[in-house]
C-alpha atoms as a PDB file:
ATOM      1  CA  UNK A   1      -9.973  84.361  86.430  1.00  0.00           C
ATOM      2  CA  UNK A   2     -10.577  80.922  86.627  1.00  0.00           C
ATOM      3  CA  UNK A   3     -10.964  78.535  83.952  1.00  0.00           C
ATOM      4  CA  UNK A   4     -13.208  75.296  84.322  1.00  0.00           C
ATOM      5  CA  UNK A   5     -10.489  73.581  81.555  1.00  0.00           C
ATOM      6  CA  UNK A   6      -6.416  72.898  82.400  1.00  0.00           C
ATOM      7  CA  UNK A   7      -4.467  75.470  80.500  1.00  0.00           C
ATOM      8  CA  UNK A   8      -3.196  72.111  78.667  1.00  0.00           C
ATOM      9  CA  UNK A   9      -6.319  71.731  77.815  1.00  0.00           C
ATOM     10  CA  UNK A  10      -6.583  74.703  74.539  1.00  0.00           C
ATOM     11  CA  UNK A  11      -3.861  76.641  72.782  1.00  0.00           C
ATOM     12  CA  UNK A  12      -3.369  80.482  71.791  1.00  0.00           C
ATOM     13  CA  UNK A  13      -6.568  79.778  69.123  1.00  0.00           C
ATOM     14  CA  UNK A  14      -8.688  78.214  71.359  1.00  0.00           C
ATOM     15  CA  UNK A  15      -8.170  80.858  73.922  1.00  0.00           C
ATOM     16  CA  UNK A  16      -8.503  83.574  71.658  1.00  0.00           C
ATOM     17  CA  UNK A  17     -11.363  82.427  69.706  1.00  0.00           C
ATOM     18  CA  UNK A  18     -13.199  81.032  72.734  1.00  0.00           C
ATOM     19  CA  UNK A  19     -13.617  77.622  71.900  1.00  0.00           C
ATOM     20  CA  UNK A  20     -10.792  76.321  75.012  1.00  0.00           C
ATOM     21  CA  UNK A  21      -9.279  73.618  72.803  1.00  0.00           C
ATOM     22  CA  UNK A  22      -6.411  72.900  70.674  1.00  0.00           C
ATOM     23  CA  UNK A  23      -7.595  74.827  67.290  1.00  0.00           C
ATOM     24  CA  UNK A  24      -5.511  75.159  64.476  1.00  0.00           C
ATOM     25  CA  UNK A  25      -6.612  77.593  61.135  1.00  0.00           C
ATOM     26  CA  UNK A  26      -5.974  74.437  58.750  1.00  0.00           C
ATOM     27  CA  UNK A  27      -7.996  71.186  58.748  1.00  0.00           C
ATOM     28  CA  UNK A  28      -5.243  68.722  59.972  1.00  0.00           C
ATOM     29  CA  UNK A  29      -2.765  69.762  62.656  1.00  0.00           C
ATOM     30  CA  UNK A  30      -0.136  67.211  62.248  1.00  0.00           C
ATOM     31  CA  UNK A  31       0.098  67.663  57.809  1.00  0.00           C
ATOM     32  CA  UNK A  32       0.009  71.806  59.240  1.00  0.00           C
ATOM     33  CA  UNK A  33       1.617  74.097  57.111  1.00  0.00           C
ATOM     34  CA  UNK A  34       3.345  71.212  54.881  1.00  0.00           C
ATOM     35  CA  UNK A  35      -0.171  71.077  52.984  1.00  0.00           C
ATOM     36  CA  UNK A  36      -0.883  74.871  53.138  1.00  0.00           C
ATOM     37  CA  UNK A  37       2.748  76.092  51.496  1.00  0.00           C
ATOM     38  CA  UNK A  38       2.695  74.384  48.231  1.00  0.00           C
ATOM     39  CA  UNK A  39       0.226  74.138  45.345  1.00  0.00           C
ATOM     40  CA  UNK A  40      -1.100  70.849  43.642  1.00  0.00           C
ATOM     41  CA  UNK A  41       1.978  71.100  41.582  1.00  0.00           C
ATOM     42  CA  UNK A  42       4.172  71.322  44.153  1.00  0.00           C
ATOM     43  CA  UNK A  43       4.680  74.913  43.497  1.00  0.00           C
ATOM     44  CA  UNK A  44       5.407  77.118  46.807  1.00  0.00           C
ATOM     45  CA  UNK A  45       2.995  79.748  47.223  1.00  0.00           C
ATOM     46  CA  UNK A  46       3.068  82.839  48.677  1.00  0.00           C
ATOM     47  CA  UNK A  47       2.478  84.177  52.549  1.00  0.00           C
ATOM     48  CA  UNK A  48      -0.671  85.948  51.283  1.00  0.00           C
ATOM     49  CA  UNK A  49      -2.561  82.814  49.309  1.00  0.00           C
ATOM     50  CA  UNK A  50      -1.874  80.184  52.473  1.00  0.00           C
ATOM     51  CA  UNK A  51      -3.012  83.069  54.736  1.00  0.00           C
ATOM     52  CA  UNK A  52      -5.738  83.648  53.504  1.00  0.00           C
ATOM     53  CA  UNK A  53      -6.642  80.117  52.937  1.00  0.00           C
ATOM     54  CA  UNK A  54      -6.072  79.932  56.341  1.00  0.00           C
ATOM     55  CA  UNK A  55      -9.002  82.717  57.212  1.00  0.00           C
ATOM     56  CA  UNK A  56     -10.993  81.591  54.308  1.00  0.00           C
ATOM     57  CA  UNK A  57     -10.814  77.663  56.571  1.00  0.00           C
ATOM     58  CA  UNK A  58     -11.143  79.759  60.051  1.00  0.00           C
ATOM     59  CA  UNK A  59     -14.281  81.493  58.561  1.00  0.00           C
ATOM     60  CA  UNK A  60     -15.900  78.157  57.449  1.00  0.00           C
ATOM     61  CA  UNK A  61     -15.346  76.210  60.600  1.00  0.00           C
ATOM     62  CA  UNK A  62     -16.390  78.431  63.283  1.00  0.00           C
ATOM     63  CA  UNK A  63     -19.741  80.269  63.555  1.00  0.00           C
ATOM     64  CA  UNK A  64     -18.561  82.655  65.895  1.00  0.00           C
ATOM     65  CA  UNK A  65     -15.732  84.587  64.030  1.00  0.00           C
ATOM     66  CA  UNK A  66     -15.989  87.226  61.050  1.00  0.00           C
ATOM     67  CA  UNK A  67     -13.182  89.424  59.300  1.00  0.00           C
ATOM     68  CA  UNK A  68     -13.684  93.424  61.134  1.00  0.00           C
ATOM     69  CA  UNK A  69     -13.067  96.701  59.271  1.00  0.00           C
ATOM     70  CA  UNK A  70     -11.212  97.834  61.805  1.00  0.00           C
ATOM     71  CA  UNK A  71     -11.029  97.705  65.616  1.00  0.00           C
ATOM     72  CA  UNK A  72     -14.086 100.058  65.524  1.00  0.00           C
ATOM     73  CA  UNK A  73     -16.252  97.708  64.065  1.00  0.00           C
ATOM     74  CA  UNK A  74     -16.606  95.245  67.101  1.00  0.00           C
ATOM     75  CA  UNK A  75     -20.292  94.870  68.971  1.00  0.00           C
ATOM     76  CA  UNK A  76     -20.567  94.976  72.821  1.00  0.00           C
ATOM     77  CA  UNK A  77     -20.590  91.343  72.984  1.00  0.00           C
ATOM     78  CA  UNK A  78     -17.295  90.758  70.342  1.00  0.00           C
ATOM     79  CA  UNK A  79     -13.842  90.777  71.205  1.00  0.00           C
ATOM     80  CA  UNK A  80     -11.016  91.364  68.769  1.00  0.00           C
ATOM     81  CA  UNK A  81      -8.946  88.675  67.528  1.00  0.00           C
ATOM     82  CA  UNK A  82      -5.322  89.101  65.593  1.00  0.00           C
ATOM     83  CA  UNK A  83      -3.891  86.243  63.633  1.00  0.00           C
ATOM     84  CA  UNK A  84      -0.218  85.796  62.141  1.00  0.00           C
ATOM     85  CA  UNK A  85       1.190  83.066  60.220  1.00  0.00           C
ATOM     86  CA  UNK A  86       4.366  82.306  58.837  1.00  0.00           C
ATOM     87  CA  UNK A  87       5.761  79.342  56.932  1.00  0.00           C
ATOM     88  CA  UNK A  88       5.829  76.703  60.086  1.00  0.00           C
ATOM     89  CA  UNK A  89       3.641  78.421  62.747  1.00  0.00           C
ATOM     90  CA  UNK A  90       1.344  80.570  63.933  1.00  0.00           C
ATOM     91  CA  UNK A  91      -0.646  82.729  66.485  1.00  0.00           C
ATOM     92  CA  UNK A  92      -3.966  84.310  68.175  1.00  0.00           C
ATOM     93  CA  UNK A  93      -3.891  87.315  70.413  1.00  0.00           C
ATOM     94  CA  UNK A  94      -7.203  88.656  71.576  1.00  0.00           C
ATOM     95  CA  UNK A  95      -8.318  92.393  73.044  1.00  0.00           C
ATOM     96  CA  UNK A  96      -9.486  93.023  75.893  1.00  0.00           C
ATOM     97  CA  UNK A  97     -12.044  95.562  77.285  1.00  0.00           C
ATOM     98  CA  UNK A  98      -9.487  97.460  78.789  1.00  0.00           C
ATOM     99  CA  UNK A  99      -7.408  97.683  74.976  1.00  0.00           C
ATOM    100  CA  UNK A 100      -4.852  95.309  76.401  1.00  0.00           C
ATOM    101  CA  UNK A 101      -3.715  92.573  74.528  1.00  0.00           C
ATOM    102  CA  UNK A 102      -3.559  88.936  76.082  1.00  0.00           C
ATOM    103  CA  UNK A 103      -2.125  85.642  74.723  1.00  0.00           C
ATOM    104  CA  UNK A 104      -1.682  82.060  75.633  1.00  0.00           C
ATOM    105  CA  UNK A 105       1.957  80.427  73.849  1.00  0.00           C
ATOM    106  CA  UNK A 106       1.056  76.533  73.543  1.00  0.00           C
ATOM    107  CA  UNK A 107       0.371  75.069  76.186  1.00  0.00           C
ATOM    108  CA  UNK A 108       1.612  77.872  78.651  1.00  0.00           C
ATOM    109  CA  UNK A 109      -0.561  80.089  80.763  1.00  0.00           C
ATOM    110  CA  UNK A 110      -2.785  82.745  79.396  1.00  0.00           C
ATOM    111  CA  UNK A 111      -0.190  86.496  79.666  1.00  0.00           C
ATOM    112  CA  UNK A 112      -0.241  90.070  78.620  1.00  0.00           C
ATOM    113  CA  UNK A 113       1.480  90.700  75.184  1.00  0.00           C
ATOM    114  CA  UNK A 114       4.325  92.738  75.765  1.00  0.00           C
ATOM    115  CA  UNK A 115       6.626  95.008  73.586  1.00  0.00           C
ATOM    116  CA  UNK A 116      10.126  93.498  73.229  1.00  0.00           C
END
């Protein structure tokens, strides 16, 4: 497959999610998960609450993404997307047709997800 973009060009979210840019699942890449971790009190929070903030933001700024059931619940022309976080990064795989999974670490080429 070729891609009209560098692989430089978008990271694991922009090649899962289509867009074939850098995205990030917060509003500012460089304050990242420094702003997501802690509440206005300067509280920490937990995985769940900047996780889902992070969905709730993901959901908001792209019209092509929506939270599935299950992997059952995907039309002809959707693909499923998985998302992890943790407290200073994060990740996209996406499905393919085939029930592969594929990935794309930074600004690496796009590889099968494999089983370590």
């Amino acid at each position: 497959m070729r891609w009209p973009r560098s692989r430089f060009d978008f990271n694991c979210g922009g090649y899962a999610l289509g867009t074939l840019d850098w995205y990030s699942p917060y509003s500012d890449y460089y304050d990242s998960m420094e702003e997501m971790i802690y509440d206005e009190n300067g509280y920490e929070i937990n995985g769940v609450e900047y996780q889902d903030s992070m969905v709730e933001y993901m959901l908001s700024t792209l019209d092509n993404v929506r939270i599935a059931k299950d992997e059952y619940d995907c039309g002809k022309d959707e693909r499923i997307v998985a998302f992890r976080c943790g407290e200073d990064d994060f990740h996209f795989v996406r499905k393919e047709s085939d029930g592969t999974f594929t990935h794309k670490p930074g600004s690496h080429a796009i590889e099968p997800m494999t089983r370590e």
